[in-house]
Protein backbone atom coordinates (compact mmCIF):
# COMPACT_ATOMS: atom_id res chain seq x y z
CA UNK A 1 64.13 121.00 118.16
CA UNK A 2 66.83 118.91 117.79
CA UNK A 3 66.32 116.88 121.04
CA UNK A 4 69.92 117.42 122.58
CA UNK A 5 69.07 119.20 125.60
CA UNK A 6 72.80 119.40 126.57
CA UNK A 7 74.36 120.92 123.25
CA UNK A 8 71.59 123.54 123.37
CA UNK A 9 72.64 124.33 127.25
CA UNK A 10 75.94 124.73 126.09
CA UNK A 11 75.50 126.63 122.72
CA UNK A 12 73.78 129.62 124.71
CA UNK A 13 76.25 129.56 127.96
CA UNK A 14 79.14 129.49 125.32
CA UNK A 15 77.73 132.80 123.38
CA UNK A 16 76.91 134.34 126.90
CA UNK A 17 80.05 134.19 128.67
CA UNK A 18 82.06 135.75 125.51
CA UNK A 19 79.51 138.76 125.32
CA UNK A 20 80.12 139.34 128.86
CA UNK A 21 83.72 139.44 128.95
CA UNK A 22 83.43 142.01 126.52
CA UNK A 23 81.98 144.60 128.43
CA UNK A 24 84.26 146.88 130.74
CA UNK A 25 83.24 145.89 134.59
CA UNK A 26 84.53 143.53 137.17
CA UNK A 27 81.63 141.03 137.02
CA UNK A 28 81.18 137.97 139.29
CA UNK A 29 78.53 135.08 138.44
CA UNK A 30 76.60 134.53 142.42
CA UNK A 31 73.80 133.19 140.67
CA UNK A 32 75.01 130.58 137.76
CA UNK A 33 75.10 127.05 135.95
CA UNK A 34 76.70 125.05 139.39
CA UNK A 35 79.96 125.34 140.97
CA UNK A 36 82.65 124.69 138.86
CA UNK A 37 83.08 120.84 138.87
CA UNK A 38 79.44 121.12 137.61
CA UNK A 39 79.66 123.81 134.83
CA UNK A 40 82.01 124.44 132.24
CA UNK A 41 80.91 127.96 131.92
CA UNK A 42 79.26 130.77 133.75
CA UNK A 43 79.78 129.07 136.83
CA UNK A 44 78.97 130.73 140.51
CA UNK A 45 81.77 133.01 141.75
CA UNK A 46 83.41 133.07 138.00
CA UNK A 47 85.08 136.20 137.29
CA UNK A 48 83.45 137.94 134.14
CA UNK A 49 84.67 141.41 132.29
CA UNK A 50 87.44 142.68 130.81
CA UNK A 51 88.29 143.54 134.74
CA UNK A 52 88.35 146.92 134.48
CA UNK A 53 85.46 149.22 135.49
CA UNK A 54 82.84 148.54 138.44
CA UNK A 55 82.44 145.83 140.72
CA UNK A 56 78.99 143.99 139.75
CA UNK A 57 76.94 141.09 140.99
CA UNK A 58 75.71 138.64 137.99
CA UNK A 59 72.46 136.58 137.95
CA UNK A 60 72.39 134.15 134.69
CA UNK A 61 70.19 131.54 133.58
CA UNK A 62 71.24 131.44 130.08
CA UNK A 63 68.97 128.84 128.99
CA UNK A 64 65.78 129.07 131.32
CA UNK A 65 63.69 125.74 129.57
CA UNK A 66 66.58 123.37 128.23
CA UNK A 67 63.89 120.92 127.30
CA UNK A 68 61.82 123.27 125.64
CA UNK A 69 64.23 124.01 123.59
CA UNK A 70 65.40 120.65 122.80
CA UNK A 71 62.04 119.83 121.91
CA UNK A 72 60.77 122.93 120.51
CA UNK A 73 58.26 123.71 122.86
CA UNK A 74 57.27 126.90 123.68
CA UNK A 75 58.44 129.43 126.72
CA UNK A 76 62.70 128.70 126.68
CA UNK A 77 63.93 131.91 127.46
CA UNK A 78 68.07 133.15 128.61
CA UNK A 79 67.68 135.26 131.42
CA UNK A 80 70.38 137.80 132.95
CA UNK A 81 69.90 140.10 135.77
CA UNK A 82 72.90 142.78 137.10
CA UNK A 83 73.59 145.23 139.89
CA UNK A 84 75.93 146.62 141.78
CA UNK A 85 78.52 144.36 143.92
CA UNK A 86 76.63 142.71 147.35
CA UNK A 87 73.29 143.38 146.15
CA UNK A 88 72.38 140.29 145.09
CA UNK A 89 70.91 137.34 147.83
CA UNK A 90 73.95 134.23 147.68
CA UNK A 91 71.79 131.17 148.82
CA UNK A 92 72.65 127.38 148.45
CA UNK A 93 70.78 126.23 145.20
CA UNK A 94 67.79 124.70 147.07
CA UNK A 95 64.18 125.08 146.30
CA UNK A 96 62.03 128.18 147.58
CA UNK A 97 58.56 128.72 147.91
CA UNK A 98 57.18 131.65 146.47
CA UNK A 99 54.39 134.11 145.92
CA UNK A 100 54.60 136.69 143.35
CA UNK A 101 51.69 139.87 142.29
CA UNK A 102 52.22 142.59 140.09
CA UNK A 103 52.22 146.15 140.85
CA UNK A 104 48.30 146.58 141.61
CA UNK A 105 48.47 143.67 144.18
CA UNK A 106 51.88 144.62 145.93
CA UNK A 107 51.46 145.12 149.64
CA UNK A 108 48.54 143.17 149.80
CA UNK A 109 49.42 139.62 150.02
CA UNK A 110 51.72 137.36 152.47
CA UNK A 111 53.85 133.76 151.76
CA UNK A 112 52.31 133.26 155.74
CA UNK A 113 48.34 133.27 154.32
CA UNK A 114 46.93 130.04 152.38
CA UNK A 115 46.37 130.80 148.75
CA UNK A 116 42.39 131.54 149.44
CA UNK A 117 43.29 134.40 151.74
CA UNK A 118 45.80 135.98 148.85
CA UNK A 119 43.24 135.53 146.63
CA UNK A 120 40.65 137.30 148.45
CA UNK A 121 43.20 139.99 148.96
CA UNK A 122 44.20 140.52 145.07
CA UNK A 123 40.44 140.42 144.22
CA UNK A 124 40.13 143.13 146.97
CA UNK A 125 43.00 145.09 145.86
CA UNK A 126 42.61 145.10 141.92
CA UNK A 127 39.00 145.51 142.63
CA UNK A 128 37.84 142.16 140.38
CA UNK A 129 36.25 139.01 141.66
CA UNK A 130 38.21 135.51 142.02
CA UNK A 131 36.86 133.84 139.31
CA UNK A 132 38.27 136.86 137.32
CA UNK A 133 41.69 136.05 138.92
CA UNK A 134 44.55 134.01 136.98
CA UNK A 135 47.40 131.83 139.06
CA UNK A 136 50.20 130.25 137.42
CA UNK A 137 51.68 127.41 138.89
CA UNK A 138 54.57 124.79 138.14
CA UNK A 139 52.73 121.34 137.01
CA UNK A 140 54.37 119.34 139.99
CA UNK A 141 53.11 116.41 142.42
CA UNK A 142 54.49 118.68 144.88
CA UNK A 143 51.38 121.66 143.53
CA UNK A 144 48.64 118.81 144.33
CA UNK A 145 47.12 120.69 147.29
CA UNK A 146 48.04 123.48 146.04
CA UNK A 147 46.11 123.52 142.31
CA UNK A 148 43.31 121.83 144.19
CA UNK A 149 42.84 125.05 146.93
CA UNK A 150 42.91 127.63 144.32
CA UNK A 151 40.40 125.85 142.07
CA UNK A 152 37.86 125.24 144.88
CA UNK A 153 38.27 129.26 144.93
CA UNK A 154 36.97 129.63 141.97
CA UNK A 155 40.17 131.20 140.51
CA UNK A 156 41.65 130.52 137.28
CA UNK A 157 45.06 128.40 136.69
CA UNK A 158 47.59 128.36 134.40
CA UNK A 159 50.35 125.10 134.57
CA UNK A 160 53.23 125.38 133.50
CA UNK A 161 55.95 123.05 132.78
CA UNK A 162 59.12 124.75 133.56
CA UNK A 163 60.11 128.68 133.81
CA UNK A 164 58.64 130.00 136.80
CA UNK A 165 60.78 133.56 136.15
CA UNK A 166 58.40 133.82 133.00
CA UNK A 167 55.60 132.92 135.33
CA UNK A 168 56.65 135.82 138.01
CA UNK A 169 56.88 138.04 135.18
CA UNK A 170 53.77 137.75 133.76
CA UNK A 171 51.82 138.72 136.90
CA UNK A 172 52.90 142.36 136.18
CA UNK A 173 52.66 142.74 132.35
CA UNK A 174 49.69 142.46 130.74
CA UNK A 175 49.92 138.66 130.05
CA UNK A 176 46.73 137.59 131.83
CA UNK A 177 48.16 136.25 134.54
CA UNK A 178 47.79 137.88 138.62
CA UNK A 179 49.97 135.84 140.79
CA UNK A 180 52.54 133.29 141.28
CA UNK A 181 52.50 130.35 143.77
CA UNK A 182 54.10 127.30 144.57
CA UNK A 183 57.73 125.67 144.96
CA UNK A 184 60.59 126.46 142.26
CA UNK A 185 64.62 127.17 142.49
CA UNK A 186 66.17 129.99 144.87
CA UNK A 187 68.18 131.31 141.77
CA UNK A 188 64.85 131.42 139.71
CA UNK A 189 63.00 133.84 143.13
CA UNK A 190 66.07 135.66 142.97
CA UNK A 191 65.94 136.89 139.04
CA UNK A 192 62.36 137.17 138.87
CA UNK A 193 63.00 139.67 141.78
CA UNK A 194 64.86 141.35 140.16
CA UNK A 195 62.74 141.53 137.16
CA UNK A 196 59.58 142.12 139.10
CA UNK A 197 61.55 145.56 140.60
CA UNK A 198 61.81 146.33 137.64
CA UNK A 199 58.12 146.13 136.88
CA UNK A 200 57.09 147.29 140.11
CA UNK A 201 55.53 144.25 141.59
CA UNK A 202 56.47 141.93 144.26
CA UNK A 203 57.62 138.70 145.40
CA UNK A 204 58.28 136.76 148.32
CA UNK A 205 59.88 133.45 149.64
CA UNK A 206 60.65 131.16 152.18
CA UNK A 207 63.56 129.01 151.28
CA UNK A 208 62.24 125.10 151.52
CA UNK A 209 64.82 122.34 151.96
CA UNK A 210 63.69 119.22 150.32
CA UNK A 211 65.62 117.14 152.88
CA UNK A 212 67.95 117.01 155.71
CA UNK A 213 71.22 117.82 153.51
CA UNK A 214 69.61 120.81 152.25
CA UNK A 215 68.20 121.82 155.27
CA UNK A 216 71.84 121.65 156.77
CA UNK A 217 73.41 123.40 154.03
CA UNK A 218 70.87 126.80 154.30
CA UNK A 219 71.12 126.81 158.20
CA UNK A 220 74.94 126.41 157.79
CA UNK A 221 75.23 129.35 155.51
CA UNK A 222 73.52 131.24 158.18
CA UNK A 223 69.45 131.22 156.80
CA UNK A 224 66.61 131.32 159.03
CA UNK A 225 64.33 129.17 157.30
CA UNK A 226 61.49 130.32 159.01
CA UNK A 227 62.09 134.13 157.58
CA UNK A 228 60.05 135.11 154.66
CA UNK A 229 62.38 136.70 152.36
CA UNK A 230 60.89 139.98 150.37
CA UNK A 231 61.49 141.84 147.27
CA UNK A 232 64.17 143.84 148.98
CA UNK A 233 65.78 140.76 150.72
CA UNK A 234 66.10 139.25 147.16
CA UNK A 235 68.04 141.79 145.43
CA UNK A 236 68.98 145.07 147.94
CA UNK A 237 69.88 147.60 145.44
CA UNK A 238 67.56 150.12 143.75
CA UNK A 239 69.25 150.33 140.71
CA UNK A 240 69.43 146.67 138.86
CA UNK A 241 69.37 145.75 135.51
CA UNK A 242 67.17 142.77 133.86
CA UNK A 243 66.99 141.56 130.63
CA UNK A 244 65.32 138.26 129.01
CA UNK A 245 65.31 137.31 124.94
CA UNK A 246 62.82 134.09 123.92
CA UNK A 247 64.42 131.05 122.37
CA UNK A 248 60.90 129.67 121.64
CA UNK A 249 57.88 131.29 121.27
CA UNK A 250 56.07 131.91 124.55
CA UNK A 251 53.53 133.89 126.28
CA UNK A 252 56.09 136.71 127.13
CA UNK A 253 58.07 137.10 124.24
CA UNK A 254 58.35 135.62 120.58
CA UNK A 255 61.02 133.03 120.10
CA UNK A 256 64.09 132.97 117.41
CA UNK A 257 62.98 133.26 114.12
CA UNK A 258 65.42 132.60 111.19
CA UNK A 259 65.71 134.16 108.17
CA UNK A 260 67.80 133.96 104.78
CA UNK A 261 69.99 136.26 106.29
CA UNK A 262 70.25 135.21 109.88
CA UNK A 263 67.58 135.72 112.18
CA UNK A 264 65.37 138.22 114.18
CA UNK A 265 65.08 137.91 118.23
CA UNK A 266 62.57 139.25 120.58
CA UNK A 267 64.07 140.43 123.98
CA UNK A 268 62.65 142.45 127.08
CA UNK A 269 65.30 145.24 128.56
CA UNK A 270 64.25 147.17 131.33
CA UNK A 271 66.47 149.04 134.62
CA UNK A 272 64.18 149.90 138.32
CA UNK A 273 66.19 153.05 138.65
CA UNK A 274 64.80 154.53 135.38
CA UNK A 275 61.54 152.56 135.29
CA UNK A 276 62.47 152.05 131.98
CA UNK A 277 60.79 148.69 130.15
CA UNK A 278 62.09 147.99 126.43
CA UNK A 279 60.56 146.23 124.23
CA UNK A 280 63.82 145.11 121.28
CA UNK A 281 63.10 143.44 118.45
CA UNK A 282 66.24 142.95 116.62
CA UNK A 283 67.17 141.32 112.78
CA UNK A 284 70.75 139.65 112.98
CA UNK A 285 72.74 139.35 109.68
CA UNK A 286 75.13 136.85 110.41
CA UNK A 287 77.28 137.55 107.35
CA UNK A 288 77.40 140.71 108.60
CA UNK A 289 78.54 139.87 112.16
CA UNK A 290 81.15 136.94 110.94
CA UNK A 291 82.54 140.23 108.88
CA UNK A 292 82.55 142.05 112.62
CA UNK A 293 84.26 139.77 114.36
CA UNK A 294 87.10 139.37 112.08
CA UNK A 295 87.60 142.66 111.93
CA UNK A 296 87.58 143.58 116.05
């Protein structure tokens, strides 16, 4: 809230990178804050851990919504996602297009099919008419057509202004939403795959240059950008780690709230191999953890 969009960026990358060099593993950043010229911290291809331990791939978006938190609006989240070394999809930071269901619509809808035909599809599949169905999609000029098409269906939408990994999410929790469309960052399709594995749902992507530079850059790194990139595409391995804690308050989880003693935090946890989903709500004394860190 205190309209500094930049010292709030920097505040949570800080905090991140020093928790993460804590932990015993051989970490490497592929999905980050920039290269390094562009990032101080948590920058792609950094080397994280105390290097000793297991070779992992890191996803981070410590600050998913810098404006929201600058301005105290609601849905700023930090994001992390982790799995084993290679497993993660390395793609030049360029916008994707993507479609995302939860778990009772996976299988039944295609990037390929205009937005009417996936709508038809997760009405047929979850067994509910259209105008029972909810899409979220980013509020951009690019989403014209797009937010026109699926209210001529009769569907429901919900804009948002930022923080489409919250947006993928919430097609497979119970946050009233059932799918995903329209034009966001690579990184972003690649955590929210990894979250919606988690969950069980689905997402696909095409990767969608916004001009010729970018379109160079993805065919140079070797990217069909005619392939529609899956779930499995996104993030390979079975076993991945996801976890997301709310800096504001938002549809999917409460924001910081601060207390005489610190404050209290609302994160989600969960790990595909187990299935497991967590639900933490944690109370921070910071008195408490200033006396911890002196002492370690």
């Amino acid at each position: 809230g205190k309209n500094d969009k930049i010292a709030a960026d920097q505040t949570v990358v800080d905090e991140m990178r020093q928790q993460l060099n804590e932990i015993n593993m051989k970490g490497k950043v592929v999905i980050g804050e920039g290269e390094l010229d562009e990032a101080p911290m948590l920058y792609i291809n950094e080397k994280l851990g105390t290097r000793k331990g297991d070779e992992f791939d890191i996803a981070v978006d410590p600050l998913e919504g810098t404006n929201f938190t600058a301005k105290n609006l609601p849905n700023a989240l930090s994001v992390l996602a982790v799995t084993r070394r290679g497993n993660l999809l390395h793609a030049p930071d360029i916008y994707m297009e993507k479609i995302a269901v939860g778990p009772e619509s996976k299988g039944s809808v295609s990037i390929e099919k205009s937005p009417t035909e996936n709508l038809d599809a997760i009405a047929t599949a979850t067994g509910r008419g259209i105008r029972d169905l909810t899409a979220v999609i980013l509020d951009r000029d690019r989403h014209t057509d797009l937010i026109e098409e699926v209210r001529e269906s009769g569907a429901r939408i919900r804009l948002i202004p930022d923080g489409d990994v919250a947006g993928a999410i919430a097609t497979a929790t119970s946050d009233g939403a059932d799918v995903l469309f329209g034009i966001g960052g690579t990184p972003e399709g690649v955590i929210s795959a990894a979250a919606l594995k988690c969950l069980g749902g689905e997402i696909q992507g095409k990767l969608w240059p916004r001009n010729g530079s970018e379109r160079k850059a993805a065919i140079d790194s070797g990217f069909d950008l005619d392939r529609v990139l899956h779930t499995d595409d996104l993030v390979r391995s079975e076993d991945v780690f996801f976890a997301a804690t709310g800096i504001t308050d938002g549809e999917l989880l409460r924001g910081i709230r601060f207390t005489a003693e610190g404050a209290i935090s609302d994160s989600l946890v969960m790990r595909s191999k187990s299935g497991t989903v967590r639900r933490i709500e944690a109370t921070h004394n910071i008195s408490k953890l200033s006396e911890f860190a002196s002492v370690d």
